[in-house]
PDB file of N, CA and C in Angstrom:
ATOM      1  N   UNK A   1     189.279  15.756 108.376  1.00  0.00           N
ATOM      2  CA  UNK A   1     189.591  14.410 108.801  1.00  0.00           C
ATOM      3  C   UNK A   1     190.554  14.504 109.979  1.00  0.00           C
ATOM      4  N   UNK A   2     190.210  13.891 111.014  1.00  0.00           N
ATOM      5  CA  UNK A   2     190.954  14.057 112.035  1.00  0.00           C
ATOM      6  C   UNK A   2     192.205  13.072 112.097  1.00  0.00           C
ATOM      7  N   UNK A   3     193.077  13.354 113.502  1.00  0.00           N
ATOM      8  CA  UNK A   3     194.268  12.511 113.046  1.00  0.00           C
ATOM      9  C   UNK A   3     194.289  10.990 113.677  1.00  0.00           C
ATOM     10  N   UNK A   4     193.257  10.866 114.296  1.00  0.00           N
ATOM     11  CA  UNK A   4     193.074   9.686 114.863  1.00  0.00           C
ATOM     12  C   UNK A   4     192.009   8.333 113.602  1.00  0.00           C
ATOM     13  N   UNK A   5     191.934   9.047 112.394  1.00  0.00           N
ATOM     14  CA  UNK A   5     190.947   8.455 111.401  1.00  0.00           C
ATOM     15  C   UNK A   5     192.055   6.944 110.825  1.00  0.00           C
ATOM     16  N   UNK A   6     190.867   5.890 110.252  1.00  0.00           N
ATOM     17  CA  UNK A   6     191.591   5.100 109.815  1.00  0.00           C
ATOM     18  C   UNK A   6     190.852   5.151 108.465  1.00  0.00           C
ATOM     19  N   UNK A   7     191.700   4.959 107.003  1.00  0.00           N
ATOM     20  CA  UNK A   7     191.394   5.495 105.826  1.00  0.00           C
ATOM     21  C   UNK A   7     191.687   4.382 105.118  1.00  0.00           C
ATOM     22  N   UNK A   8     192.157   3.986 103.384  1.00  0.00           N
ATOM     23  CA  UNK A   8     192.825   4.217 102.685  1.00  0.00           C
ATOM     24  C   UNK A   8     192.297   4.679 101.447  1.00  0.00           C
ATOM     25  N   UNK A   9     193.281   5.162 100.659  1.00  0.00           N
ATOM     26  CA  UNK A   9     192.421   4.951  99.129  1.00  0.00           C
ATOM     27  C   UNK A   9     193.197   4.877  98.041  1.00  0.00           C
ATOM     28  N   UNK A  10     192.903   4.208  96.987  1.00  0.00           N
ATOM     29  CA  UNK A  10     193.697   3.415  96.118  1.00  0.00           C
ATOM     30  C   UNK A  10     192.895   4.081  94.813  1.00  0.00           C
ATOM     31  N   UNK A  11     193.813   5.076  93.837  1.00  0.00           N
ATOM     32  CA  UNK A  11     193.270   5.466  92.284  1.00  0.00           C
ATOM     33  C   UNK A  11     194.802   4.807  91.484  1.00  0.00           C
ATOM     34  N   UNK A  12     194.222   3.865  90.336  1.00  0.00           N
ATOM     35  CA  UNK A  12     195.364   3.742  89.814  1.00  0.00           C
ATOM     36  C   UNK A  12     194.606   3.745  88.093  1.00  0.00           C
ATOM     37  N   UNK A  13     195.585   3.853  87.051  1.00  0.00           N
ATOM     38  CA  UNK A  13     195.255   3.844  86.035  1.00  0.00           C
ATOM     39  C   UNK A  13     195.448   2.170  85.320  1.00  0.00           C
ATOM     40  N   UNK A  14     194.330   1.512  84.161  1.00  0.00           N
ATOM     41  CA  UNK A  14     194.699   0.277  84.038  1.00  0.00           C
ATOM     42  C   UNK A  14     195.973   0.570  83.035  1.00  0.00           C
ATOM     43  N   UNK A  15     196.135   1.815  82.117  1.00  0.00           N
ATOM     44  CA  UNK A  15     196.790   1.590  81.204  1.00  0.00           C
ATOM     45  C   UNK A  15     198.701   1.834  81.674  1.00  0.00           C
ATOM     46  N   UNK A  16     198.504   1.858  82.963  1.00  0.00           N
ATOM     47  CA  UNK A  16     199.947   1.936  83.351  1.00  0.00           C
ATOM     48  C   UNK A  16     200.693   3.218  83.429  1.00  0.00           C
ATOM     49  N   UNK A  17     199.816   3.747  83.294  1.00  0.00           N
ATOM     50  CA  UNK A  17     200.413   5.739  83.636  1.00  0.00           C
ATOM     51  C   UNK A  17     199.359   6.502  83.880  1.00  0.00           C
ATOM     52  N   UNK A  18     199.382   7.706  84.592  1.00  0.00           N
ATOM     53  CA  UNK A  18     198.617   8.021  85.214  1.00  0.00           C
ATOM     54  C   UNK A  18     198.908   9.755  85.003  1.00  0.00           C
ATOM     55  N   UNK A  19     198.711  10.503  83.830  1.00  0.00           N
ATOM     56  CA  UNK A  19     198.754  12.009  83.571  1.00  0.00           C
ATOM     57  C   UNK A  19     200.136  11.928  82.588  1.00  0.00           C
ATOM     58  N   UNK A  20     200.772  12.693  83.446  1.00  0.00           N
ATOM     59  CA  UNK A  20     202.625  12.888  82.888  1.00  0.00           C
ATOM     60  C   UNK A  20     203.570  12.424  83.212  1.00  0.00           C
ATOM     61  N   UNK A  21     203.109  11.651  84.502  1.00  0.00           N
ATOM     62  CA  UNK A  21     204.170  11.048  85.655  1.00  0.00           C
ATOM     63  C   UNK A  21     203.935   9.271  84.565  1.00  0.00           C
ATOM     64  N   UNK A  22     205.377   8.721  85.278  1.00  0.00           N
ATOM     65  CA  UNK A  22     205.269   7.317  85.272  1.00  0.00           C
ATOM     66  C   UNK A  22     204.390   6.000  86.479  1.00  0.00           C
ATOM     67  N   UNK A  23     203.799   7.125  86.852  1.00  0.00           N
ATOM     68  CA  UNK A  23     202.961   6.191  87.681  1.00  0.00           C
ATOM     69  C   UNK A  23     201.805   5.688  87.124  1.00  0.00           C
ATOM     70  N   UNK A  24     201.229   4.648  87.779  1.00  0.00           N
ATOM     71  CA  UNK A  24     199.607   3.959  87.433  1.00  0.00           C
ATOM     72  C   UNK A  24     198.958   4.913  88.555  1.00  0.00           C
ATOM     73  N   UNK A  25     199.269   5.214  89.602  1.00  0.00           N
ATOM     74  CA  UNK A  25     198.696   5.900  90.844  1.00  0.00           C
ATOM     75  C   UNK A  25     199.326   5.914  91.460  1.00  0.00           C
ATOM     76  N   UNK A  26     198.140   6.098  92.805  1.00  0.00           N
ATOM     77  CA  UNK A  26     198.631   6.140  93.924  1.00  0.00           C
ATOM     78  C   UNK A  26     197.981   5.223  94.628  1.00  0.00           C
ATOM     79  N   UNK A  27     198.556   4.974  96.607  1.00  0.00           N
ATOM     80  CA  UNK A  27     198.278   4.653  97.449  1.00  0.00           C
ATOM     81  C   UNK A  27     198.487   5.192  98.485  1.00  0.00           C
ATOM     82  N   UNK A  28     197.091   5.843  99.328  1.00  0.00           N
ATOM     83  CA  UNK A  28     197.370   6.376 100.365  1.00  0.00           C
ATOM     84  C   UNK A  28     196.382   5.676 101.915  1.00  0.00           C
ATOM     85  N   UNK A  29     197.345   6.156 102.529  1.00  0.00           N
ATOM     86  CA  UNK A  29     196.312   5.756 104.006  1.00  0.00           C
ATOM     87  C   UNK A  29     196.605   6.215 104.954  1.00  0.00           C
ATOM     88  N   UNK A  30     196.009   6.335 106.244  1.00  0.00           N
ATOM     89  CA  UNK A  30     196.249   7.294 107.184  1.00  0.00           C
ATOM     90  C   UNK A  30     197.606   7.329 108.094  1.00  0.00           C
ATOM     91  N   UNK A  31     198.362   6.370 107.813  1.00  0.00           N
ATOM     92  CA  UNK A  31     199.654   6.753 108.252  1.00  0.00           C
ATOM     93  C   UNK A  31     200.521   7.197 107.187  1.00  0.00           C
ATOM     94  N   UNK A  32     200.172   7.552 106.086  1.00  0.00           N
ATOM     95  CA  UNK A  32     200.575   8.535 104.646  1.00  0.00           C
ATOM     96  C   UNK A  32     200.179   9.793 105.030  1.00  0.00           C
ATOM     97  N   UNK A  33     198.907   9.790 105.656  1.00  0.00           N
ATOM     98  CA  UNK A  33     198.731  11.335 105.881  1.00  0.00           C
ATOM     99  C   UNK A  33     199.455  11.909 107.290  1.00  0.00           C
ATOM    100  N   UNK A  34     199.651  10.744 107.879  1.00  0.00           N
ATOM    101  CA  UNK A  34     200.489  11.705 109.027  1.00  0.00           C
ATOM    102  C   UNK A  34     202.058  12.179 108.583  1.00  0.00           C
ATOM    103  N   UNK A  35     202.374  11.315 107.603  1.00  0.00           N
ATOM    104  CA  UNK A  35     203.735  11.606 107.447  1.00  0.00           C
ATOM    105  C   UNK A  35     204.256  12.553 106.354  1.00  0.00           C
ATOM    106  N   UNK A  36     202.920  13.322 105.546  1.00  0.00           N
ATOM    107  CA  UNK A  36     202.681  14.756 104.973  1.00  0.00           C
ATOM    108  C   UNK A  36     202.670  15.532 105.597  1.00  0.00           C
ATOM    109  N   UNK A  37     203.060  16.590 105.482  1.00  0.00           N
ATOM    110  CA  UNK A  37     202.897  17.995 106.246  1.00  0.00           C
ATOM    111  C   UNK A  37     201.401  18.970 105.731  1.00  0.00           C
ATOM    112  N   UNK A  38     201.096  19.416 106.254  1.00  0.00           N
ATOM    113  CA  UNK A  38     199.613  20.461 105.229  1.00  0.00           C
ATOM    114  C   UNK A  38     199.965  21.079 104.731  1.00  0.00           C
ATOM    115  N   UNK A  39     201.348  22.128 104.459  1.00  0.00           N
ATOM    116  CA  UNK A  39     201.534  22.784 103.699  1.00  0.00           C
ATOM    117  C   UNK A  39     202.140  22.362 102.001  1.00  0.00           C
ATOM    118  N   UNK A  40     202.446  20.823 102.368  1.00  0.00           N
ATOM    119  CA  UNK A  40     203.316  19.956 101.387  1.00  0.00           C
ATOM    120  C   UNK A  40     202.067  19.439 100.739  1.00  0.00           C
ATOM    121  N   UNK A  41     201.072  19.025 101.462  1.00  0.00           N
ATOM    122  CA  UNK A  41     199.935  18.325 100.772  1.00  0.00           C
ATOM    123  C   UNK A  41     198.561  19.472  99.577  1.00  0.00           C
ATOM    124  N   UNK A  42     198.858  20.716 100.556  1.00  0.00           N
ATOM    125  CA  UNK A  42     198.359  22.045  99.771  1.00  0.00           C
ATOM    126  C   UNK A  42     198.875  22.308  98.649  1.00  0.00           C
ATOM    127  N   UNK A  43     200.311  22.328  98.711  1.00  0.00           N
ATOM    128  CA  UNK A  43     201.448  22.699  97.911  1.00  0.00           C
ATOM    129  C   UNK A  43     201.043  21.421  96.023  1.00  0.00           C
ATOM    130  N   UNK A  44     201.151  20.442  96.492  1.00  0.00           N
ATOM    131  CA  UNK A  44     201.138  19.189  95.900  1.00  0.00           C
ATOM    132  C   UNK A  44     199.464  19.528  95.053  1.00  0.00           C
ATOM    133  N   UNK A  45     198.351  19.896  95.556  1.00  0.00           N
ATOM    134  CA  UNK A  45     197.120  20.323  95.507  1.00  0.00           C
ATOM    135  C   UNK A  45     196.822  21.454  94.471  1.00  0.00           C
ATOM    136  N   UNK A  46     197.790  22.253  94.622  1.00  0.00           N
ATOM    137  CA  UNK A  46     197.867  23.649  94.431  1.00  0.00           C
ATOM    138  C   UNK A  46     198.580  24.007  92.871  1.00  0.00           C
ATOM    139  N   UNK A  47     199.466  22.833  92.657  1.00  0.00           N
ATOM    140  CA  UNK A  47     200.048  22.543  91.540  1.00  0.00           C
ATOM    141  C   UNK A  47     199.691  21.168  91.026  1.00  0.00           C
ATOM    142  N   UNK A  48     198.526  20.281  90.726  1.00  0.00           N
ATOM    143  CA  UNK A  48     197.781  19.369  90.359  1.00  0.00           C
ATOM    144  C   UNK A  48     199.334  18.297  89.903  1.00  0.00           C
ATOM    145  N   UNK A  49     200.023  18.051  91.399  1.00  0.00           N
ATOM    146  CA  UNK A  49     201.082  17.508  91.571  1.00  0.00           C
ATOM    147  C   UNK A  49     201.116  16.014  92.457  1.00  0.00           C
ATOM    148  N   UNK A  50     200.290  14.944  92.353  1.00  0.00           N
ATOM    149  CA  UNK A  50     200.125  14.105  93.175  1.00  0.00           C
ATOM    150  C   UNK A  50     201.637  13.426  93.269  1.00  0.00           C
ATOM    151  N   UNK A  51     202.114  13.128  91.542  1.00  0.00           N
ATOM    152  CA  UNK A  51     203.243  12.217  91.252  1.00  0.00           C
ATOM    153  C   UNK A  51     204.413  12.320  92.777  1.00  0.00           C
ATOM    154  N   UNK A  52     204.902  13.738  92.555  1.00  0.00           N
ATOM    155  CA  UNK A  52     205.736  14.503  93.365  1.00  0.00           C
ATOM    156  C   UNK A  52     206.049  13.925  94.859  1.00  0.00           C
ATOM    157  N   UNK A  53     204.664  14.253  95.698  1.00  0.00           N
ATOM    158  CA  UNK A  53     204.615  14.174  96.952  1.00  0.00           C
ATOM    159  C   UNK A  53     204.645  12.456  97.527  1.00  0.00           C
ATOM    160  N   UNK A  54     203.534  11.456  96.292  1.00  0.00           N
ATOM    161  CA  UNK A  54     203.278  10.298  96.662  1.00  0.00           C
ATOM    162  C   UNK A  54     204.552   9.442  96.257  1.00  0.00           C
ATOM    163  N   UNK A  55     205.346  10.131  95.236  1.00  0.00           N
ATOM    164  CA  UNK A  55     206.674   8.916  95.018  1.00  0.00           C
ATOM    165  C   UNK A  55     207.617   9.393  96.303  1.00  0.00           C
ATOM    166  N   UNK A  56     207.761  10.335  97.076  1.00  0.00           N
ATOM    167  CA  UNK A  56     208.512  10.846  97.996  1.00  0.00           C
ATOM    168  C   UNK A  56     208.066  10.127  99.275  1.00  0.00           C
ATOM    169  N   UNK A  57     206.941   9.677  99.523  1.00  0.00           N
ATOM    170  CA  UNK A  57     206.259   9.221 100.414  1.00  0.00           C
ATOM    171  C   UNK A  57     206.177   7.438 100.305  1.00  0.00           C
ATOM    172  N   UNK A  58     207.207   6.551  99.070  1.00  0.00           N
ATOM    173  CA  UNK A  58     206.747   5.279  98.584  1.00  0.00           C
ATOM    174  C   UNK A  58     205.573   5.034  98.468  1.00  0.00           C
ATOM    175  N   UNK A  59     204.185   6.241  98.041  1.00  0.00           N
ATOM    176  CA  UNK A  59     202.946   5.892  97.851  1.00  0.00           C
ATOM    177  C   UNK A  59     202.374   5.923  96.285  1.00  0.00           C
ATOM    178  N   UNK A  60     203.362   5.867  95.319  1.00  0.00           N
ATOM    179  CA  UNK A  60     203.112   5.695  93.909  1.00  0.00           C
ATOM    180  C   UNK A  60     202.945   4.621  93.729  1.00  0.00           C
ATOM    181  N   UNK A  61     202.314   3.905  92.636  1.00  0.00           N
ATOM    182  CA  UNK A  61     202.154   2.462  92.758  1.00  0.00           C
ATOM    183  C   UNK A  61     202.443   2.563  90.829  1.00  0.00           C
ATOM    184  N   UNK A  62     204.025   2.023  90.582  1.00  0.00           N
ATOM    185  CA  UNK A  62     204.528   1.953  89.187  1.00  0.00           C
ATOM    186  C   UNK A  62     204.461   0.293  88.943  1.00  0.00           C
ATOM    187  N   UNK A  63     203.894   0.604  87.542  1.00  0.00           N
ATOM    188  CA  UNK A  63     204.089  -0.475  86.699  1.00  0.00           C
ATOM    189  C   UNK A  63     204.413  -1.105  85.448  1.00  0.00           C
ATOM    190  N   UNK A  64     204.499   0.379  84.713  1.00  0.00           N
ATOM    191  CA  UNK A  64     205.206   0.467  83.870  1.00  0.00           C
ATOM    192  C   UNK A  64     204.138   0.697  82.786  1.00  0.00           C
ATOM    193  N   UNK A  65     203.722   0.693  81.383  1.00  0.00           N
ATOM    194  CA  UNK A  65     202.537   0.606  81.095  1.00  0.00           C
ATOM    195  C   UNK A  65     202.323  -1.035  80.890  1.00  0.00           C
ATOM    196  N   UNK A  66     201.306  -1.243  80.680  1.00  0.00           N
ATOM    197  CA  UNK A  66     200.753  -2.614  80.503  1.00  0.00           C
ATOM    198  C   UNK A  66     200.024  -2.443  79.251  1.00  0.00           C
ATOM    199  N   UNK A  67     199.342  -1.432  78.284  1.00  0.00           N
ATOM    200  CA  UNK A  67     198.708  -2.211  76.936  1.00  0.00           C
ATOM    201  C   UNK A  67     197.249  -2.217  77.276  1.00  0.00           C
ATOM    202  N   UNK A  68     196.914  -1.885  77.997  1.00  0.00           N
ATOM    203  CA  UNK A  68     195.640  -1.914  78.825  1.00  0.00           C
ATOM    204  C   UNK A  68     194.839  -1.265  78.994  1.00  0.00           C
ATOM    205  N   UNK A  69     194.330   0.003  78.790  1.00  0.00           N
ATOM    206  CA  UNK A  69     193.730   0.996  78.908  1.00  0.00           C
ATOM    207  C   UNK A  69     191.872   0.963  79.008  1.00  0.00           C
ATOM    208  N   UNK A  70     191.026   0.384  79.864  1.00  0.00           N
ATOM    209  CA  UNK A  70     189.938  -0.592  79.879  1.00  0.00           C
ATOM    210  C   UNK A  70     189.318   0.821  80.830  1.00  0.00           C
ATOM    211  N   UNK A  71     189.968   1.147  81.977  1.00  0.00           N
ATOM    212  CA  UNK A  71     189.459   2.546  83.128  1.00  0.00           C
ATOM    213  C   UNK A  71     190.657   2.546  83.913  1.00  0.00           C
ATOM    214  N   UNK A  72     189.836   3.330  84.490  1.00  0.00           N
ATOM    215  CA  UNK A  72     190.715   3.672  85.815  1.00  0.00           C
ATOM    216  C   UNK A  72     190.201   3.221  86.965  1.00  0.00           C
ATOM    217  N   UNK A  73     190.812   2.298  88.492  1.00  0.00           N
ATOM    218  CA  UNK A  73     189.918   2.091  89.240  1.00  0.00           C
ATOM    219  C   UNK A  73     190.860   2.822  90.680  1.00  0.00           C
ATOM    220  N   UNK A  74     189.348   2.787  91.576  1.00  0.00           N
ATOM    221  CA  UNK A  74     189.336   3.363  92.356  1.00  0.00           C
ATOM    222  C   UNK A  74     189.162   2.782  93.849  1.00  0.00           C
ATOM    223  N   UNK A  75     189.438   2.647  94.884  1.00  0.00           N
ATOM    224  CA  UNK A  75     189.330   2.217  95.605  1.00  0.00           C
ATOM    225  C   UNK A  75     189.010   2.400  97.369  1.00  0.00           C
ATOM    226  N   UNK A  76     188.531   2.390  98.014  1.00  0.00           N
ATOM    227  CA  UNK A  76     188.411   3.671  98.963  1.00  0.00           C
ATOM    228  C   UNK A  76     187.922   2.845 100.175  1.00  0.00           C
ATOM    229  N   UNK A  77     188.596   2.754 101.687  1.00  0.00           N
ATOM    230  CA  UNK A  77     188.229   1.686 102.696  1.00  0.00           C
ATOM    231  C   UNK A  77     188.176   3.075 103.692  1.00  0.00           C
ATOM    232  N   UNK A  78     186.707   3.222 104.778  1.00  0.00           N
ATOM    233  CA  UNK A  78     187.347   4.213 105.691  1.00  0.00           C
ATOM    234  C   UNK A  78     186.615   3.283 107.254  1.00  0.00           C
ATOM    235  N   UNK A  79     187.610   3.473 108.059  1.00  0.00           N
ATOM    236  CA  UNK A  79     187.218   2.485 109.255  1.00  0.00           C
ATOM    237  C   UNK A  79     186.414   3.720 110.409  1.00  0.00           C
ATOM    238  N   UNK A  80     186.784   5.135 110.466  1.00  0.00           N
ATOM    239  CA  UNK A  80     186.319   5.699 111.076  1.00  0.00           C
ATOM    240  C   UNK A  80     187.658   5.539 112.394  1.00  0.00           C
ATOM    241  N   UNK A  81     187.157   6.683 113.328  1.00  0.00           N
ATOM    242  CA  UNK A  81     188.277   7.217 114.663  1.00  0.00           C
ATOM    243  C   UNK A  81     188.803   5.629 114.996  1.00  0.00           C
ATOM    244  N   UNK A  82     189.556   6.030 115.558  1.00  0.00           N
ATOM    245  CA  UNK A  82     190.230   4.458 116.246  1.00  0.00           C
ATOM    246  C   UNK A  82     190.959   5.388 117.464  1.00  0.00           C
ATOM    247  N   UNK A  83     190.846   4.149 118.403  1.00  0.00           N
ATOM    248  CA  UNK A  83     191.093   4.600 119.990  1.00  0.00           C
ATOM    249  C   UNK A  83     190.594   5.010 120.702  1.00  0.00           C
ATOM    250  N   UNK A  84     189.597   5.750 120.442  1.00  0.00           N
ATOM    251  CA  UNK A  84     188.842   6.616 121.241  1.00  0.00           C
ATOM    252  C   UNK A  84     187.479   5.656 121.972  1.00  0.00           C
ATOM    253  N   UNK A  85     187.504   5.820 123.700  1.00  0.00           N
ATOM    254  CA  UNK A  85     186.204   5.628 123.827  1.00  0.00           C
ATOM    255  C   UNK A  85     184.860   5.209 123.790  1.00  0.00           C
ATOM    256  N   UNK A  86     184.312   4.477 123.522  1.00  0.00           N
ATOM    257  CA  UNK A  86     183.038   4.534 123.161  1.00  0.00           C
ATOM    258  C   UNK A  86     182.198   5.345 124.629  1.00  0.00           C
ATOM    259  N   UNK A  87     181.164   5.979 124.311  1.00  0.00           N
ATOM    260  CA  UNK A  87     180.624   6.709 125.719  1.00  0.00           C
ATOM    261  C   UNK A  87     179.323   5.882 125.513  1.00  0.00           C
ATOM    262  N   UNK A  88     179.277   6.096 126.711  1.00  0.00           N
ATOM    263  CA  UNK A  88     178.196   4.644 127.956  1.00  0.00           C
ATOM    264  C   UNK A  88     177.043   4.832 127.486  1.00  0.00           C
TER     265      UNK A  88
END
């Protein structure tokens, strides 16, 4: 994915936590990924560590639990390059 991409994507849990962490999920989008490093996002990857990197980033999305447990949803918008060109 290049760095000029426009993204987001949204996994959250309904039941209000999301593994071990206190999160429901996350929220990410392409100015989240610029402000990761690759070795931090590998790192985070590498140790099945989303909680970590996305609460450091304000991209956790807490709610505490809710009682709810129905799925998990998912969410995913991608706009494709931005800025660039169109050729003639």
């Amino acid at each position: 994915m290049g760095d000029n991409e426009d993204f987001l994507f949204i996994s959250a849990g309904t039941d209000g936590i999301d593994g071990h962490s206190e999160a429901m999920g996350g929220i990410v989008d392409s100015d989240t990924k610029k402000k990761i490093d690759e070795h931090a996002m590998r790192s985070s990857i590498d140790n099945n560590d989303s909680y970590t990197i996305l609460s450091r980033n304000h991209s956790a999305i807490m709610s505490g639990r809710t009682g709810n447990n129905v799925s998990d949803i998912f969410v995913g918008y991608y706009a494709g390059e931005t800025g660039r060109k169109k050729a003639d």
